[in-house]
N, C-alpha and C. Protein backbone atom coordinates (compact mmCIF):
# COMPACT_ATOMS: atom_id res chain seq x y z
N UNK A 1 0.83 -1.17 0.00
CA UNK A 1 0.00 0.00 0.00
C UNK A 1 0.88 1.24 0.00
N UNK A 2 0.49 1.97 -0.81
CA UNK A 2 1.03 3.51 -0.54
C UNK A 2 -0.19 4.76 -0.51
N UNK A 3 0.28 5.75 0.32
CA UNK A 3 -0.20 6.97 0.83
C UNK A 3 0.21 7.62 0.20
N UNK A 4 -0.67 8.74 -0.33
CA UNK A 4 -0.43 10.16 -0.79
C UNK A 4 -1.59 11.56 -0.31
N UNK A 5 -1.39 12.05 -0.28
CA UNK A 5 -2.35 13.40 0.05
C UNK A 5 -1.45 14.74 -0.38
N UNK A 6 -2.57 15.40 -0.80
CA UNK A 6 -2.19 17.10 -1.29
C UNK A 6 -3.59 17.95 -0.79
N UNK A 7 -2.76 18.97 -0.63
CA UNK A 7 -3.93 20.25 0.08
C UNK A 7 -4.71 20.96 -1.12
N UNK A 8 -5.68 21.18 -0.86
CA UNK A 8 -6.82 21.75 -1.52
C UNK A 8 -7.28 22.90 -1.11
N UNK A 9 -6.66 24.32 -0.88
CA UNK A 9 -7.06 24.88 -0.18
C UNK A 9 -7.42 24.58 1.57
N UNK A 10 -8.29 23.96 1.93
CA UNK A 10 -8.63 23.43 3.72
C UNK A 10 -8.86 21.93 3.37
N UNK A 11 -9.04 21.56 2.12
CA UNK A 11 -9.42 20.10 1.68
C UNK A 11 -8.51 19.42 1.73
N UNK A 12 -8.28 18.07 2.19
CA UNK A 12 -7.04 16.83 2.01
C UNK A 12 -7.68 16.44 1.41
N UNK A 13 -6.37 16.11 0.46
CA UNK A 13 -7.28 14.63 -0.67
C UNK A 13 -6.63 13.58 -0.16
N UNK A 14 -6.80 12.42 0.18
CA UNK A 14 -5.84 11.27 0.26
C UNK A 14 -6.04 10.23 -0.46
N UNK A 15 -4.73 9.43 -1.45
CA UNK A 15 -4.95 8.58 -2.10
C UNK A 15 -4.11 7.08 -1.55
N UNK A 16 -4.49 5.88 -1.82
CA UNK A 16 -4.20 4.91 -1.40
C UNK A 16 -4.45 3.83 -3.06
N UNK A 17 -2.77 3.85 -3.01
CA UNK A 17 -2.65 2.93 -4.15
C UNK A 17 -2.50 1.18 -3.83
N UNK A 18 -2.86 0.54 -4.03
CA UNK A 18 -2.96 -1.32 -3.56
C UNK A 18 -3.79 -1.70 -2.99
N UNK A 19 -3.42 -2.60 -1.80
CA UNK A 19 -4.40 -2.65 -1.16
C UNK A 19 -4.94 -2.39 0.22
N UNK A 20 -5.72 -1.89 1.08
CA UNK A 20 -6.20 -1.73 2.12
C UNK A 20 -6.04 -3.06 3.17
N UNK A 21 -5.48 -3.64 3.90
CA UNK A 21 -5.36 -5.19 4.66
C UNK A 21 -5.17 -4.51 5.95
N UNK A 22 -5.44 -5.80 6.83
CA UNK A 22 -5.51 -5.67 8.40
C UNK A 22 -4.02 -5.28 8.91
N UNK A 23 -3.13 -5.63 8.14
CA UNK A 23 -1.32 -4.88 8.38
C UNK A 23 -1.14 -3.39 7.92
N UNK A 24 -2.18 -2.87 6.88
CA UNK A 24 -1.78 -1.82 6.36
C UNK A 24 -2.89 -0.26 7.37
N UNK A 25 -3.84 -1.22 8.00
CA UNK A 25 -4.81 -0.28 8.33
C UNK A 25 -4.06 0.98 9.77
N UNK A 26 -3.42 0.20 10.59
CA UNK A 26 -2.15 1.22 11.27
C UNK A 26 -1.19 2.75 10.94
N UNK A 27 -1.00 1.79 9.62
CA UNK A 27 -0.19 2.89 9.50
C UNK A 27 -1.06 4.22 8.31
N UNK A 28 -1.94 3.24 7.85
CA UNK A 28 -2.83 4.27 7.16
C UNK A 28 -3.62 5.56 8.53
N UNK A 29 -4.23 4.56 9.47
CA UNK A 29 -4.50 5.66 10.56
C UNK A 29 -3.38 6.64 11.06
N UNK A 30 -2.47 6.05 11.43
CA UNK A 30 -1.58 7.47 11.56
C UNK A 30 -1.06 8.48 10.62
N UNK A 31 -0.99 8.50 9.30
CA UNK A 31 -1.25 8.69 8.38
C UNK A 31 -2.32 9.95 8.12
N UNK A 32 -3.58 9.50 8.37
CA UNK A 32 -4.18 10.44 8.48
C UNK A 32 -4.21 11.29 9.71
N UNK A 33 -4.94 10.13 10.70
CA UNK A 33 -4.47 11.45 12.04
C UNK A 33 -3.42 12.54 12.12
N UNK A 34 -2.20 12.08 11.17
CA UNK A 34 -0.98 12.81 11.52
C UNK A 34 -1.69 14.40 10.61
N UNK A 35 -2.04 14.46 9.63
CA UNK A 35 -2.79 14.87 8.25
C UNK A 35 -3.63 16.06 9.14
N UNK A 36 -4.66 14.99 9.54
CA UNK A 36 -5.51 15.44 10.63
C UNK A 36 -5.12 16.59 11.62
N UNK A 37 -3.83 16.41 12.13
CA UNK A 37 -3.40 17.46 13.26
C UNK A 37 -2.41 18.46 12.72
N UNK A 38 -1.77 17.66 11.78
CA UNK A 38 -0.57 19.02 11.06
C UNK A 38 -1.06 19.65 10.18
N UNK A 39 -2.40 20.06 9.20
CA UNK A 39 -2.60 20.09 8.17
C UNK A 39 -4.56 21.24 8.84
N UNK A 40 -5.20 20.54 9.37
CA UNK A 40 -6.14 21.24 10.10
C UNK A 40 -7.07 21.53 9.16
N UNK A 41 -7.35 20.15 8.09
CA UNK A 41 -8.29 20.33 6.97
C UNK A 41 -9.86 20.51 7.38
N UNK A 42 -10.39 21.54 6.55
CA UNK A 42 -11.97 21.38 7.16
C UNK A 42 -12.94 19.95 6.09
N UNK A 43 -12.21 18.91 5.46
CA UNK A 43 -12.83 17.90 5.06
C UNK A 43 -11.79 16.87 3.82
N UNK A 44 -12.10 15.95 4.33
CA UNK A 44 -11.14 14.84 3.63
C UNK A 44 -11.89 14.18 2.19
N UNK A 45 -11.18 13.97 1.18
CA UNK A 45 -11.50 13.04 0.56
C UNK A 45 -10.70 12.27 0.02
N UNK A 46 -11.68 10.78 0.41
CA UNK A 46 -10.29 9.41 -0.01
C UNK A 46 -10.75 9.18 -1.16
N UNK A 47 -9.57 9.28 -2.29
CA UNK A 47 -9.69 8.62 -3.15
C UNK A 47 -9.08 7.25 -3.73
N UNK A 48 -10.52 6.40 -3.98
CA UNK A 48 -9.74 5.21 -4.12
C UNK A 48 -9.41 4.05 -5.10
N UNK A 49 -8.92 5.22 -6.49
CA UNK A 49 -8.81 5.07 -8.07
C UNK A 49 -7.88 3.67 -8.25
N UNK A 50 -6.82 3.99 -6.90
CA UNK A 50 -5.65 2.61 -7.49
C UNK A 50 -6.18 1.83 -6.29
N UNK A 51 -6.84 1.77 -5.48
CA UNK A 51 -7.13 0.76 -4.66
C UNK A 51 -7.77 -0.53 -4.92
N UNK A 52 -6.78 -1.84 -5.16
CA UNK A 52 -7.62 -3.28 -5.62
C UNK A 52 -8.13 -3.89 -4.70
N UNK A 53 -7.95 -3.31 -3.66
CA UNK A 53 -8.55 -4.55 -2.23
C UNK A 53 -8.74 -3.80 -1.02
N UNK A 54 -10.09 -3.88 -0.91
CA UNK A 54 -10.07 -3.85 1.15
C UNK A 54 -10.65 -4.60 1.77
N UNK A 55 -10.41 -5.10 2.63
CA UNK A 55 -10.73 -6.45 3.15
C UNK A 55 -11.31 -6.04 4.60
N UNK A 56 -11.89 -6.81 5.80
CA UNK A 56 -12.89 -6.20 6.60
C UNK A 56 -12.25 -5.48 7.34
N UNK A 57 -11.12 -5.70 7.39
CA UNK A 57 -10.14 -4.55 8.65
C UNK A 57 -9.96 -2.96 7.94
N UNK A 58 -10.15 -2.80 6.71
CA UNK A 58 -10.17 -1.70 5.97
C UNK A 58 -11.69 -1.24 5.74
N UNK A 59 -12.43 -2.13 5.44
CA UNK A 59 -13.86 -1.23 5.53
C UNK A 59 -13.86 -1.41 7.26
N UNK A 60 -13.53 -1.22 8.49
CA UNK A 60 -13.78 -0.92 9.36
C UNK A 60 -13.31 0.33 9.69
N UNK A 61 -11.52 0.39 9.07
CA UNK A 61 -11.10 1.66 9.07
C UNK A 61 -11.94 3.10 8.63
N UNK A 62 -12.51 2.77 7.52
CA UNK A 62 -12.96 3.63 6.93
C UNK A 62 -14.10 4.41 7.50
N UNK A 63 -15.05 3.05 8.14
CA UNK A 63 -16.32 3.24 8.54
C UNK A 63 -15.97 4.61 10.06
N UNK A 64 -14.78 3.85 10.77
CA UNK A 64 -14.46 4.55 12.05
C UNK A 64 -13.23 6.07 11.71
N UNK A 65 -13.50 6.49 10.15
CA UNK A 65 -12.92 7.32 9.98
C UNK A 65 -14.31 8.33 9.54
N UNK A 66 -15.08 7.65 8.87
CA UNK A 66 -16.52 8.46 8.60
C UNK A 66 -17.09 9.11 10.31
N UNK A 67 -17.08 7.84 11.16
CA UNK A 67 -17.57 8.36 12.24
C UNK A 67 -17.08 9.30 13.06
N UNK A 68 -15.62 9.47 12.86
CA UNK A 68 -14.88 10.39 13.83
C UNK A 68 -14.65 11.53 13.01
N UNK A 69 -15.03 11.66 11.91
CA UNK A 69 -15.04 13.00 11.17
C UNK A 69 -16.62 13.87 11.50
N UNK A 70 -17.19 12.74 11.41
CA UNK A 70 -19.04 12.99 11.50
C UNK A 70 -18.82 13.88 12.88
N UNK A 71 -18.23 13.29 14.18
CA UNK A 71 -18.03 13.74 15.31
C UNK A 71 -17.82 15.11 15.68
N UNK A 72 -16.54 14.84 14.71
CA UNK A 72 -15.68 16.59 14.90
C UNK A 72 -16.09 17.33 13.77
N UNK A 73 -17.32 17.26 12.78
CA UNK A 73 -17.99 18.15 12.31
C UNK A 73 -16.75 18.35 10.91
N UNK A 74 -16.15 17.32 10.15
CA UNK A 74 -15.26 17.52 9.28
C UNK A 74 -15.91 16.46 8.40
N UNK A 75 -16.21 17.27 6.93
CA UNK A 75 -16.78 16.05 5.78
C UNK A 75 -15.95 15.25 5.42
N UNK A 76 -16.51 13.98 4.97
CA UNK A 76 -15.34 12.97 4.69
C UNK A 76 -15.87 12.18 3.61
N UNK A 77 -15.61 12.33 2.53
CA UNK A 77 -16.32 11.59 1.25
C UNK A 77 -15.11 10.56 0.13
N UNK A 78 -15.79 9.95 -0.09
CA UNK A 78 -14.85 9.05 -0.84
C UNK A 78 -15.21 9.50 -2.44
N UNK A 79 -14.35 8.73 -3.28
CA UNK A 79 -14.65 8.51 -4.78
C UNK A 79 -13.64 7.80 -5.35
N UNK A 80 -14.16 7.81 -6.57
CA UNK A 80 -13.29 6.97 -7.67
C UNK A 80 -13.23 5.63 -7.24
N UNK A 81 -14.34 4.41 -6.40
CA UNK A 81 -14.14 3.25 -6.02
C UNK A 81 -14.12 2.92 -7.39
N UNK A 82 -12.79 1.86 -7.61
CA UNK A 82 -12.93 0.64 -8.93
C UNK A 82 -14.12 -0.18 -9.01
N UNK A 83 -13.88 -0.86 -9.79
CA UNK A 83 -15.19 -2.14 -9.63
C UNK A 83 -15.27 -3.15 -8.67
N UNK A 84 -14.30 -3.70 -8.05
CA UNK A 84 -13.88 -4.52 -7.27
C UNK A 84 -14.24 -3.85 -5.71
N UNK A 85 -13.69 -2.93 -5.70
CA UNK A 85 -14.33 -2.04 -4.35
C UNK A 85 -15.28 -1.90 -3.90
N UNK A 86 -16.07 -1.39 -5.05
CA UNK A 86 -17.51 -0.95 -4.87
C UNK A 86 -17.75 -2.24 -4.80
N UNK A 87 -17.81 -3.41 -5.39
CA UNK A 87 -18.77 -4.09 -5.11
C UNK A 87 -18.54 -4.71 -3.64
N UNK A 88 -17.61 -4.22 -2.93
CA UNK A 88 -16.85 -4.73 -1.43
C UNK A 88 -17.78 -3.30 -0.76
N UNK A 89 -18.02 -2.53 -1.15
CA UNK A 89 -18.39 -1.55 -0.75
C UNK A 89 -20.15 -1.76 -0.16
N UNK A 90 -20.75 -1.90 -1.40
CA UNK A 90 -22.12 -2.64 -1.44
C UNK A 90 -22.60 -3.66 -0.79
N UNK A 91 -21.39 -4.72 -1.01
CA UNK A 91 -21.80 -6.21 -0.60
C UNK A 91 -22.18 -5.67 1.48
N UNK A 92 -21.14 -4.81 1.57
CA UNK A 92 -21.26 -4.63 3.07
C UNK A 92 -21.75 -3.40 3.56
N UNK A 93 -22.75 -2.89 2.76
CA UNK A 93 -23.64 -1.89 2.92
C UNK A 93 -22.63 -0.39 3.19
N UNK A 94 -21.16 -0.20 3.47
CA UNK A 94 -20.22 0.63 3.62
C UNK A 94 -21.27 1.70 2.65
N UNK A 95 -21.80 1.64 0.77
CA UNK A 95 -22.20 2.60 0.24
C UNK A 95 -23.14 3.18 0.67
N UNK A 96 -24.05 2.86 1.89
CA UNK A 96 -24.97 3.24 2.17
C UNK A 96 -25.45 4.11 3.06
N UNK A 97 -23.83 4.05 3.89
CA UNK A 97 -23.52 5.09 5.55
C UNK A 97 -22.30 6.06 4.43
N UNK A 98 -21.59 6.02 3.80
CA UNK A 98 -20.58 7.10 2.95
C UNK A 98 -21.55 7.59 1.66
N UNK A 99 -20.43 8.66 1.86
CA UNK A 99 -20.63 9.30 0.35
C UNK A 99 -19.33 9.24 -0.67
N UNK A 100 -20.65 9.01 -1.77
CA UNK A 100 -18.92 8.28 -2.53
C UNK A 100 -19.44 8.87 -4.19
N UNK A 101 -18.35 9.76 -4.48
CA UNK A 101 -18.99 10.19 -5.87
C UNK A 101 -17.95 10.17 -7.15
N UNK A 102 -18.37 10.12 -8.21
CA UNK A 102 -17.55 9.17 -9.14
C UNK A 102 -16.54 9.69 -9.67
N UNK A 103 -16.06 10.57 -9.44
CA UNK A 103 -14.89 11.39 -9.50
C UNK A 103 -14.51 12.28 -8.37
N UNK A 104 -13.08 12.39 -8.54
CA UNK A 104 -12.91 13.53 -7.52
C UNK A 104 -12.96 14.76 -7.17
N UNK A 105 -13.23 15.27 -8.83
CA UNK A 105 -13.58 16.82 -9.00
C UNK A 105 -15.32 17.01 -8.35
N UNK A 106 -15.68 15.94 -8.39
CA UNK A 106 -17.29 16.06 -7.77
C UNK A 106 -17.11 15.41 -6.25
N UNK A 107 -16.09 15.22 -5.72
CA UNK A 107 -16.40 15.17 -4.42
C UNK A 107 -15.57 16.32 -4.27
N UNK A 108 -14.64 16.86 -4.70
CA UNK A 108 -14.15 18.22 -4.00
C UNK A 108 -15.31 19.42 -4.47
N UNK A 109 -16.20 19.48 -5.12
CA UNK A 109 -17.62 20.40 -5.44
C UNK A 109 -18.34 20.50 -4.71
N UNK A 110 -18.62 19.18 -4.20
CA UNK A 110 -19.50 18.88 -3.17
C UNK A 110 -19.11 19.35 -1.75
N UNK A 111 -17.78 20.00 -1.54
CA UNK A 111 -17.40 20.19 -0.37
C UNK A 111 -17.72 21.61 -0.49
């Protein structure tokens, strides 16, 4: 797995190329948290164009990254799920608690 993020004005984008697994979900959280505290974005979006896999320790991440943004009043939207994702996305209802829009120029609009 690799991490990337760039500033958007107050927006993080963060991208995650491979795959999402129960070894990678650690260091992806600090990762952001770190993002989170040095950076002082008013809303995140993951994009997850090169992402081939997340497996349940990664849709948990995600889910408990929606919720702790929901918390502290910071939007958090996804996009660009592949085909493989989304349907990991769906199968476990994840599309139904996120927002996830099909590009990233329309989830940074939406912010």
């Amino acid at each position: 797995m690799k991490v990337t993020h760039r500033m958007i004005g107050k927006v993080c984008t963060v991208s995650v190329v491979g795959e999402i697994l129960d070894q990678d979900v650690p260091e992806l959280q600090s990762y952001v948290m770190t993002l989170l505290d040095n950076q002082a974005p008013n809303a995140f979006v993951m994009n997850l164009e090169e992402t081939s896999h997340v497996d349940s320790a990664g849709i948990g991440f995600i889910l408990m990254l929606y919720r702790t943004f929901a918390r502290i009043q910071i939007k958090f939207v996804l996009c660009q799920l592949g085909e493989q994702v989304s349907t990991i996305f769906d199968m476990t209802q994840l599309s139904r608690v996120t927002t996830i829009y099909a590009t990233e120029e329309e989830a940074l609009v939406s912010i």
